[in-house]
C-alpha atoms as a PDB file:
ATOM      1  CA  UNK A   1      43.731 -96.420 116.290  1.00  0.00           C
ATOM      2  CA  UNK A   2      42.872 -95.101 119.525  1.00  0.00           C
ATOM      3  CA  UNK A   3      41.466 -91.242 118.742  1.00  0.00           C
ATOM      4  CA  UNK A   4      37.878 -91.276 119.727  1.00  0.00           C
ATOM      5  CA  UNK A   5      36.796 -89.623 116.326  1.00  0.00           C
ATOM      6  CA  UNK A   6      39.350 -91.979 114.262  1.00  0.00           C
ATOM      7  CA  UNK A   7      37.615 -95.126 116.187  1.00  0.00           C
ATOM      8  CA  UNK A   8      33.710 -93.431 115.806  1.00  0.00           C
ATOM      9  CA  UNK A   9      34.649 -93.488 112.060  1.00  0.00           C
ATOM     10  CA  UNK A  10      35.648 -96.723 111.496  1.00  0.00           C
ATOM     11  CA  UNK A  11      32.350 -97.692 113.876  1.00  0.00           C
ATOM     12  CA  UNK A  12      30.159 -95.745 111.133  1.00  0.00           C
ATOM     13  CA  UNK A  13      32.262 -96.981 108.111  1.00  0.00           C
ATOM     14  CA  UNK A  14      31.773-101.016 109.207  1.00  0.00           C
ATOM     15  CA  UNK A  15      28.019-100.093 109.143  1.00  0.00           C
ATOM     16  CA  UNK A  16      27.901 -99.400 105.416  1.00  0.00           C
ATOM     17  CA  UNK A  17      30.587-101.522 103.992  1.00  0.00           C
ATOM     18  CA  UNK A  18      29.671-104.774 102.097  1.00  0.00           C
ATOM     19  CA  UNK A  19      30.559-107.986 104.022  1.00  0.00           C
ATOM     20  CA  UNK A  20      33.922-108.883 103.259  1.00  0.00           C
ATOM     21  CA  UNK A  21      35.441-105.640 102.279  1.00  0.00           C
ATOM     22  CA  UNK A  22      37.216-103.604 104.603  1.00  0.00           C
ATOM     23  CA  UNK A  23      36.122-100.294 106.253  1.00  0.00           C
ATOM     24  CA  UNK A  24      37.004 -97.013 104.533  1.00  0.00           C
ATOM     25  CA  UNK A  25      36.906 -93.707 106.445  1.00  0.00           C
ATOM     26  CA  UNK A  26      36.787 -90.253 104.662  1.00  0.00           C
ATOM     27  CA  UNK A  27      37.359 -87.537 107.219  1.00  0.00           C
ATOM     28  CA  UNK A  28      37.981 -83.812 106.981  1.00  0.00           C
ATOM     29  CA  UNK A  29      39.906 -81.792 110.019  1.00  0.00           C
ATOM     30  CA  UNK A  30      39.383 -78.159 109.827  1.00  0.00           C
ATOM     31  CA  UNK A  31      41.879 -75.695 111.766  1.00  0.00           C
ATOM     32  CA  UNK A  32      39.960 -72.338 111.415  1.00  0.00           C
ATOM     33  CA  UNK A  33      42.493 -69.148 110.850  1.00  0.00           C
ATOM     34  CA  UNK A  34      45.302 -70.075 112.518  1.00  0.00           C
ATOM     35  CA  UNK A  35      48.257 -67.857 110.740  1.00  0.00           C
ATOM     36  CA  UNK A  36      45.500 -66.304 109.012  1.00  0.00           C
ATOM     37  CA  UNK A  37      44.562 -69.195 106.931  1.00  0.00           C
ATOM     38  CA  UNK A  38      41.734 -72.100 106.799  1.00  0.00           C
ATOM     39  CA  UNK A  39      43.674 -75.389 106.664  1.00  0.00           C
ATOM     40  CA  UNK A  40      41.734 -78.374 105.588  1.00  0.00           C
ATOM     41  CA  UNK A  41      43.747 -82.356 105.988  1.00  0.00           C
ATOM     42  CA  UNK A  42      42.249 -84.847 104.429  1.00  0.00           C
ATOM     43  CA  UNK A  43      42.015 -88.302 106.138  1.00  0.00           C
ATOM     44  CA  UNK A  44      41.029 -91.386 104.208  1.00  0.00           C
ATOM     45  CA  UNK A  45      41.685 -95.046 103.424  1.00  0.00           C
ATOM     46  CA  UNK A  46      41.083 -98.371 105.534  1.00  0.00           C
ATOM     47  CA  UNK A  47      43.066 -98.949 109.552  1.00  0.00           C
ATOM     48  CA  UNK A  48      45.914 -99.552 108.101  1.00  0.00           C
ATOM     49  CA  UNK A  49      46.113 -96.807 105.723  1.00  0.00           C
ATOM     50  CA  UNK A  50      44.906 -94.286 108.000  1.00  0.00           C
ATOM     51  CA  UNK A  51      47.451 -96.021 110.807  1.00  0.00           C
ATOM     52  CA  UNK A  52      50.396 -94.828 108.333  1.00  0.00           C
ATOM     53  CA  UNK A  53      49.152 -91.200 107.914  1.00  0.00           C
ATOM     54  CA  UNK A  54      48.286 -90.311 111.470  1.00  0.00           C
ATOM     55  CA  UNK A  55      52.176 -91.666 112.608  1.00  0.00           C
ATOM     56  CA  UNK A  56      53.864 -89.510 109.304  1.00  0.00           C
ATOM     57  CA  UNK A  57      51.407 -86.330 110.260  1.00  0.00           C
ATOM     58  CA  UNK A  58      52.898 -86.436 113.615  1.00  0.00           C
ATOM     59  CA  UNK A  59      56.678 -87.344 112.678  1.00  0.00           C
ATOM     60  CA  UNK A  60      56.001 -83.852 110.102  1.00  0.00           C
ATOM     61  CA  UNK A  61      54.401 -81.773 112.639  1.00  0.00           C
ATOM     62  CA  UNK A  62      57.481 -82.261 115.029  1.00  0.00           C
ATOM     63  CA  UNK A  63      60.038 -82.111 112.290  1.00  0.00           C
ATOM     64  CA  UNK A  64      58.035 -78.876 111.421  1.00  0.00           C
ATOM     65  CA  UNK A  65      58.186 -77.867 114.675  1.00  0.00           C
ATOM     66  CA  UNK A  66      62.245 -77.657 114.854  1.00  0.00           C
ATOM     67  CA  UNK A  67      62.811 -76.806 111.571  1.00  0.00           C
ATOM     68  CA  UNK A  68      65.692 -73.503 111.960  1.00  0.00           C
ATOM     69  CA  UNK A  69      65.096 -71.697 108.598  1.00  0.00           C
ATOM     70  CA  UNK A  70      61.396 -70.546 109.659  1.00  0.00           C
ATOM     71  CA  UNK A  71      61.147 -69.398 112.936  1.00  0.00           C
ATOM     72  CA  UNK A  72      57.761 -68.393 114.263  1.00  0.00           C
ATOM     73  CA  UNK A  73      58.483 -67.499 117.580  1.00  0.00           C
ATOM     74  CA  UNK A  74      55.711 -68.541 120.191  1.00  0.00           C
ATOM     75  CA  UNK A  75      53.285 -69.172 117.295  1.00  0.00           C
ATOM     76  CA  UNK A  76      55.038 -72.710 117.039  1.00  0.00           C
ATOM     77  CA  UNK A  77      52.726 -73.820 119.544  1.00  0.00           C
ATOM     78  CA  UNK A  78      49.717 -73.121 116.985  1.00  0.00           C
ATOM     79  CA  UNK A  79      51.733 -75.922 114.912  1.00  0.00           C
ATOM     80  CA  UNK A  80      49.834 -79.084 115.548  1.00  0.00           C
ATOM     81  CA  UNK A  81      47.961 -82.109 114.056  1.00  0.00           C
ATOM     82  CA  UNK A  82      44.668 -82.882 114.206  1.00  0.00           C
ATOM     83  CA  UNK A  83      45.238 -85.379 116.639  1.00  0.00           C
ATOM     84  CA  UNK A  84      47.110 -83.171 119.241  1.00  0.00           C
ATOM     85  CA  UNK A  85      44.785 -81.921 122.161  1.00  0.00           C
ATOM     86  CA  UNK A  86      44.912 -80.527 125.651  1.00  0.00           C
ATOM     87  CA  UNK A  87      42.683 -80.249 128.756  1.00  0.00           C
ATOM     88  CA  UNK A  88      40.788 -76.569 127.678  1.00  0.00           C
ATOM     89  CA  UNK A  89      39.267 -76.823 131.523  1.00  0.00           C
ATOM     90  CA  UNK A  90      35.756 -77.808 129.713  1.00  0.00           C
ATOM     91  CA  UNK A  91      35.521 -80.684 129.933  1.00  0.00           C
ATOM     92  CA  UNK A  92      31.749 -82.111 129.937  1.00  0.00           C
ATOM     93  CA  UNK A  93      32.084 -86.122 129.877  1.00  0.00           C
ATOM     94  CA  UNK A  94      35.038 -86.630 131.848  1.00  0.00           C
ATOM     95  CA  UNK A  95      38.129 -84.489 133.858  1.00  0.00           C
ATOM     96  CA  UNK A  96      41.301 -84.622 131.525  1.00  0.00           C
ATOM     97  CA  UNK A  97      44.254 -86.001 133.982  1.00  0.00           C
ATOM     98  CA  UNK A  98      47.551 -86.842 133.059  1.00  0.00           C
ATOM     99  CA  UNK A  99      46.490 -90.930 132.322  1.00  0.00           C
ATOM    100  CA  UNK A 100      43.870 -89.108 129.751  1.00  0.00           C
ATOM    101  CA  UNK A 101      45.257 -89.231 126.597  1.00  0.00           C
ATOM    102  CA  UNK A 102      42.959 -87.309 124.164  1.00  0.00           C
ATOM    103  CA  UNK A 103      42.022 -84.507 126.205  1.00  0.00           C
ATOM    104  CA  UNK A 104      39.063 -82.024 126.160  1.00  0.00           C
ATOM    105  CA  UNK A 105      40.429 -79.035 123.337  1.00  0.00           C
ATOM    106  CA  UNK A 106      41.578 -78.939 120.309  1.00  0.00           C
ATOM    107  CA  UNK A 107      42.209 -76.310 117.290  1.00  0.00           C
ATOM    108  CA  UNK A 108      40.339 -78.988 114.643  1.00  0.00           C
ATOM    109  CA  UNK A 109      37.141 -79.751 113.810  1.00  0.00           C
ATOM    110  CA  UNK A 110      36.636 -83.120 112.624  1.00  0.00           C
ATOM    111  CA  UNK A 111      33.693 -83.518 109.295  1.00  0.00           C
ATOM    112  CA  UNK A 112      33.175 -87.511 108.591  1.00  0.00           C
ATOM    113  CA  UNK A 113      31.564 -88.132 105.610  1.00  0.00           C
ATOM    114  CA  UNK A 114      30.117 -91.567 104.204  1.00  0.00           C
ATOM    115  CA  UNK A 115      31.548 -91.276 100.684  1.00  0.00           C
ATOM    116  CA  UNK A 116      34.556 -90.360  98.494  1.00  0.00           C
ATOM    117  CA  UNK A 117      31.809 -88.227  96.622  1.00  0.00           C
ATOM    118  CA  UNK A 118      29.901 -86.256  99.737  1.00  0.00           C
ATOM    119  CA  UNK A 119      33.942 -85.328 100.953  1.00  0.00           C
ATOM    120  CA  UNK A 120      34.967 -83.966  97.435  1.00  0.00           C
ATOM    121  CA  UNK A 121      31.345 -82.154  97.075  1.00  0.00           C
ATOM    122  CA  UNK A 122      32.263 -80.223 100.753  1.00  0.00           C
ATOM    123  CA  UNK A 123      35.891 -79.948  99.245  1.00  0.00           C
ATOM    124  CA  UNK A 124      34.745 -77.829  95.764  1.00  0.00           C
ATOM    125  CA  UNK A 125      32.218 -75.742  97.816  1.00  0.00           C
ATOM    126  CA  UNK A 126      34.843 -74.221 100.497  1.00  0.00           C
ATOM    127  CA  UNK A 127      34.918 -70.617  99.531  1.00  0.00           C
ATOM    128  CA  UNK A 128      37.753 -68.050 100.165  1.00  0.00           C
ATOM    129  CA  UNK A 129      36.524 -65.637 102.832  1.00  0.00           C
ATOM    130  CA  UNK A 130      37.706 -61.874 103.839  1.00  0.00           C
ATOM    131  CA  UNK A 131      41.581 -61.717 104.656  1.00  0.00           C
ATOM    132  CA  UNK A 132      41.377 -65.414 105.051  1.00  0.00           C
ATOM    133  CA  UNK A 133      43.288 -67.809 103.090  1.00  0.00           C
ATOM    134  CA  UNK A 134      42.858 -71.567 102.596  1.00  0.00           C
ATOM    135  CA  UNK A 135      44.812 -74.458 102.356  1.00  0.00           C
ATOM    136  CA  UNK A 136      44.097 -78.130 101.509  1.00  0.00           C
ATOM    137  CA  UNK A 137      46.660 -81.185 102.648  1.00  0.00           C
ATOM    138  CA  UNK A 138      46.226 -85.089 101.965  1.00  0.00           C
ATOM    139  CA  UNK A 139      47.330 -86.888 104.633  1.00  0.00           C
END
């Protein structure tokens, strides 16, 4: 898996797993109020597991993408993954170029967690705020 945060998870995860048994990441990407709504994916499992949902979330986000019977006009450019990014002209470490592959910006956040338990506990204590609604997605 070559996203920086997917590969700084793994790094983390090998730390506190057991010799023998195989890493297991628990990540949570956050888009803040993008078509007025929170949305929250949920990445866990070991490489290969995680290998699988990052190729189906981007197979749905461009089947999403050219799906007729919802149109949203320019706003189909807010549709993205969590592992889509672009050069935002910020860029602190490095200059995003075209050879750059995970650029600079991003509309996620990425949350790791060590545990199953510390992801659910930030899970059951996201509150619904203002006009804001919420979402929740397994990858």
């Amino acid at each position: 898996m070559e996203h920086p945060i997917i590969k700084i998870a793994f790094a983390n995860a090998a730390l506190r797993t057991a010799r023998g048994q195989e890493p297991t990441v628990y990540i949570i990407f956050k888009r803040p109020n993008i078509f007025y709504k929170d949305t929250y994916r949920i990445l866990t499992g070991t490489l290969a597991e995680v290998s699988v949902a990052v190729e189906n979330a981007y197979t749905a986000m461009r089947a999403e993408k050219q799906e007729e019977h919802f149109d949203r006009g320019d706003q189909n450019n807010l549709l993205d993954s969590p592992f889509d990014t672009w050069c935002c002209g910020e860029c602190t470490l490095f200059r995003c170029d075209d050879k750059t592959d995970v650029k600079c910006g991003s509309n996620w956040i990425a949350i790791e967690h060590e545990s199953k338990i510390e992801l659910e506990t930030y899970l059951n204590n996201i509150k619904h705020t203002g006009n804001l609604s919420y979402s929740i997605e397994y990858m």
